[in-house]
N, C-alpha and C. Protein backbone atom coordinates (compact mmCIF):
# COMPACT_ATOMS: atom_id res chain seq x y z
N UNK A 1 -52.21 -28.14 98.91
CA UNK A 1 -52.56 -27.82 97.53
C UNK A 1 -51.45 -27.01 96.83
N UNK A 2 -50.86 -25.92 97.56
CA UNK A 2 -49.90 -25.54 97.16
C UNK A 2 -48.35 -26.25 96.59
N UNK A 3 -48.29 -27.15 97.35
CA UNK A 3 -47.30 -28.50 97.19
C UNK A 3 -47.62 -28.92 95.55
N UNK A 4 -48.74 -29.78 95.75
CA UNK A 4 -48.72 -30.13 94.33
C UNK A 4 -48.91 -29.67 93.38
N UNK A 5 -49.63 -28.00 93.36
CA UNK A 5 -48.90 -26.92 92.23
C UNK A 5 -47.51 -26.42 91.69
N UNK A 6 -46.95 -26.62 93.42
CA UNK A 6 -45.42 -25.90 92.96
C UNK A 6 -44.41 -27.47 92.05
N UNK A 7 -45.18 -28.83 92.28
CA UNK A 7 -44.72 -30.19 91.75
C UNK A 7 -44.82 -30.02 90.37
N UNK A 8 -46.49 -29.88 90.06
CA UNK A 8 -46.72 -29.66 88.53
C UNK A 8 -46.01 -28.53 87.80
N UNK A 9 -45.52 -27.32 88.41
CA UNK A 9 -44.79 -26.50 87.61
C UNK A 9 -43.31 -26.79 87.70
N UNK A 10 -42.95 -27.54 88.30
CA UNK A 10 -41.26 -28.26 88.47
C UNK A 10 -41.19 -29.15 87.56
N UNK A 11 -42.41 -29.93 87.23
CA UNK A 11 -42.27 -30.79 86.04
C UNK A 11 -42.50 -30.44 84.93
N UNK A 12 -43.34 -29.55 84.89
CA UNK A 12 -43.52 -29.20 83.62
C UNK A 12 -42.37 -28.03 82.88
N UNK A 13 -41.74 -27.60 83.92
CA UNK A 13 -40.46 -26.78 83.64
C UNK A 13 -39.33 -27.72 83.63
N UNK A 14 -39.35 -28.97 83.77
CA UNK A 14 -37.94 -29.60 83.26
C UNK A 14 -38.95 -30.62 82.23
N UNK A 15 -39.95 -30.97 81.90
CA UNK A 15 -39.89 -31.50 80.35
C UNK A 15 -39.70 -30.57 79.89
N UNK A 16 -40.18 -29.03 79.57
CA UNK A 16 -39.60 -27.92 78.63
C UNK A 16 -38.24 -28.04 78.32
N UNK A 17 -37.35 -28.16 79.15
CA UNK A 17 -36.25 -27.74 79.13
C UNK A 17 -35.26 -28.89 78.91
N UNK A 18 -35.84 -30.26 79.20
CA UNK A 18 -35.24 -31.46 78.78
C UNK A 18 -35.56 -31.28 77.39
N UNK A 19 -36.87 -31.34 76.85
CA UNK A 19 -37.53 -31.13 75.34
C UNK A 19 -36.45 -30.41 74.54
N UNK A 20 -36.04 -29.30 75.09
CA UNK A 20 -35.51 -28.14 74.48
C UNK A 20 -33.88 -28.30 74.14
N UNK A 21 -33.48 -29.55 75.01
CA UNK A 21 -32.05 -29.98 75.15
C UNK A 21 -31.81 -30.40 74.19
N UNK A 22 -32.73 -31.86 74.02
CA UNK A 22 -32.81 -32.78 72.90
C UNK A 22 -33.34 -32.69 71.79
N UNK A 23 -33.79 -31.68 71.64
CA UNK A 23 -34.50 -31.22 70.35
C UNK A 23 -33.58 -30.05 69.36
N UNK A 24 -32.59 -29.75 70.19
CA UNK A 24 -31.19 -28.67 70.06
C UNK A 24 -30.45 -29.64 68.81
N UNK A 25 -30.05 -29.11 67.84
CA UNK A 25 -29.31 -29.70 66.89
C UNK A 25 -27.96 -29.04 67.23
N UNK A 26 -26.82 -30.04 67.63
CA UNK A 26 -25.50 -29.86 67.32
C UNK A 26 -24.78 -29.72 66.97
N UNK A 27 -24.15 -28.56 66.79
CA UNK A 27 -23.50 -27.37 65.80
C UNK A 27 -22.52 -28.59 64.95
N UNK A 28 -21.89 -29.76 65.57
CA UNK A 28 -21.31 -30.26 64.57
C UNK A 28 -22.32 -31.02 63.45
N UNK A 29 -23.04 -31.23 63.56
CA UNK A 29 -23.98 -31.74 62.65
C UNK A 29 -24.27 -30.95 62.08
N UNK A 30 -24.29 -29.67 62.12
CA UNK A 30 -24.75 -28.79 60.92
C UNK A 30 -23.75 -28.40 60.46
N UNK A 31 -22.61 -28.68 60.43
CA UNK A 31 -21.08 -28.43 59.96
C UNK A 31 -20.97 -29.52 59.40
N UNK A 32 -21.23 -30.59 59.71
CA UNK A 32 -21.45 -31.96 58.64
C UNK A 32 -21.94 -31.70 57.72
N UNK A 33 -23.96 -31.14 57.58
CA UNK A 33 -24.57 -31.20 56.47
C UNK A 33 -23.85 -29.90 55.38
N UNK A 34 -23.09 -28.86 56.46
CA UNK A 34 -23.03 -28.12 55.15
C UNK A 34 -21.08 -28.48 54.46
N UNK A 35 -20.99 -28.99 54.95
CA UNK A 35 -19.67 -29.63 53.51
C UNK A 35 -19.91 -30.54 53.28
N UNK A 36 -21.20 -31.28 53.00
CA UNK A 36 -21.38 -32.39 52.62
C UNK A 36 -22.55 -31.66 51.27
N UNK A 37 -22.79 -30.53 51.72
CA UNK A 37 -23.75 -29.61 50.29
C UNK A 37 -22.43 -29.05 49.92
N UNK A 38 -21.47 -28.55 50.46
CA UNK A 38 -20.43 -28.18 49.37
C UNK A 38 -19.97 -28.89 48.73
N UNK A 39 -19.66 -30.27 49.15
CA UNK A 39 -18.46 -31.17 48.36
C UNK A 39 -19.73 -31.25 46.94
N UNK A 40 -20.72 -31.79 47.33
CA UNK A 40 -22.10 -32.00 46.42
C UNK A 40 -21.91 -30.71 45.47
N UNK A 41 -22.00 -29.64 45.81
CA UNK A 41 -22.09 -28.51 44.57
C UNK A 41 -20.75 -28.46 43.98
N UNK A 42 -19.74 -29.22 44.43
CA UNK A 42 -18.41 -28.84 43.50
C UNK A 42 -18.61 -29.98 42.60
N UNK A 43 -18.98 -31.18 43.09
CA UNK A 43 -19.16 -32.12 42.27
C UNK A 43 -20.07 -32.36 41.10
N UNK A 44 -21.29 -31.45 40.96
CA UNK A 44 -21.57 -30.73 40.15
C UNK A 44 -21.72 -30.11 39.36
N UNK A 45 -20.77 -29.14 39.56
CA UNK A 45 -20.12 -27.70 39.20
C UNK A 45 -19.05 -29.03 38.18
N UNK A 46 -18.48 -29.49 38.41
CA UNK A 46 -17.23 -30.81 37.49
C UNK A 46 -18.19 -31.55 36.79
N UNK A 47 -18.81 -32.31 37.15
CA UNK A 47 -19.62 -32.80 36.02
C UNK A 47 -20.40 -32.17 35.09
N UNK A 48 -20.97 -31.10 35.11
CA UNK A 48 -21.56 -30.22 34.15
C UNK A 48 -20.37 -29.34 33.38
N UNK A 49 -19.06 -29.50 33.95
CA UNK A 49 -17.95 -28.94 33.00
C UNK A 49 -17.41 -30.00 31.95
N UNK A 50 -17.46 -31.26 32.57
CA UNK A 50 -17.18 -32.40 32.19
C UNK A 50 -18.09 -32.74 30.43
N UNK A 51 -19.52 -32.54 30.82
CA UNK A 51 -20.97 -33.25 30.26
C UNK A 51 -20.59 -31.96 29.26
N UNK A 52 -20.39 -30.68 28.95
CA UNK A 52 -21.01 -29.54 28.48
C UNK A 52 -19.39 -29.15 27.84
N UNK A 53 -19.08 -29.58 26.73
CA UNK A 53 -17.97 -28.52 25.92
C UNK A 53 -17.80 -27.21 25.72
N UNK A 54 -19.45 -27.32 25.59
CA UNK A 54 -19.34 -25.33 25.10
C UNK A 54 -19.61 -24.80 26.46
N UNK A 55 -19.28 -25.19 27.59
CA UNK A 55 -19.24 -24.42 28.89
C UNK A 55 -17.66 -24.36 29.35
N UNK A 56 -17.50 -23.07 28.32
CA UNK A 56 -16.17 -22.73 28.77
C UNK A 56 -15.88 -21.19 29.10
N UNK A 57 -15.18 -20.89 29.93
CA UNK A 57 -15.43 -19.13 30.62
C UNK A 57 -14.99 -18.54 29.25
N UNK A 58 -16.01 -17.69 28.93
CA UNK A 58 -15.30 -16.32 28.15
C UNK A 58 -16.28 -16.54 26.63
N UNK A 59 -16.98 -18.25 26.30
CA UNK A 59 -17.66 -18.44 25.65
C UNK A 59 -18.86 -17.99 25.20
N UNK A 60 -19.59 -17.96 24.02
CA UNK A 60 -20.97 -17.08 23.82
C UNK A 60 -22.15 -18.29 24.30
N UNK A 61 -23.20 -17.88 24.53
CA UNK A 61 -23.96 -19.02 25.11
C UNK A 61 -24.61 -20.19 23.89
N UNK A 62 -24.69 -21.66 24.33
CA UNK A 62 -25.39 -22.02 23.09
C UNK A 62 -23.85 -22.49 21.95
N UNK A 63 -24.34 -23.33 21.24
CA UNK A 63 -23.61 -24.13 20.23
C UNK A 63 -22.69 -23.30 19.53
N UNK A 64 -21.65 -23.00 18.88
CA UNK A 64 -21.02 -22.34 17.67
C UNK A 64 -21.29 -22.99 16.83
N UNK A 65 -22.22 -22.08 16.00
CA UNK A 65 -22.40 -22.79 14.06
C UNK A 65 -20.81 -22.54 14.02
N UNK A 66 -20.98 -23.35 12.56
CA UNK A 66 -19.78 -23.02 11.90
C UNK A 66 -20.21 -23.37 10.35
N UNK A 67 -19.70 -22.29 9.10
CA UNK A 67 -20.28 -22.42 8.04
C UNK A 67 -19.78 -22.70 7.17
């Protein structure tokens, strides 16, 4: 009886730990997603400079009347 307790806790301690392997996200993949959100926010950041005239540094917010 002891046998097939010390079996069930050998297995159940390597699915944990197999589980835990494959379920591990790989640091290069998260170095992927995040310059792939940077390139995305610069590209952004250019098209809304692009789309928007009066978004220029040093500008007041909002349209300039002119009279």
């Amino acid at each position: 009886m002891k046998i097939l307790n010390s079996l069930k806790l050998s297995l159940a301690l390597y699915l944990i730990i197999t589980c835990l392997q494959n379920c591990a996200v790989p640091q290069n993949s998260v170095n992927q997603r995040s310059n792939y959100l940077n390139m995305l926010n610069e590209q952004m950041k250019n098209n809304s400079n692009k789309n928007n005239p009066n978004n220029s540094s040093g500008s007041a917010a909002g349209p300039v009347r002119t009279n």
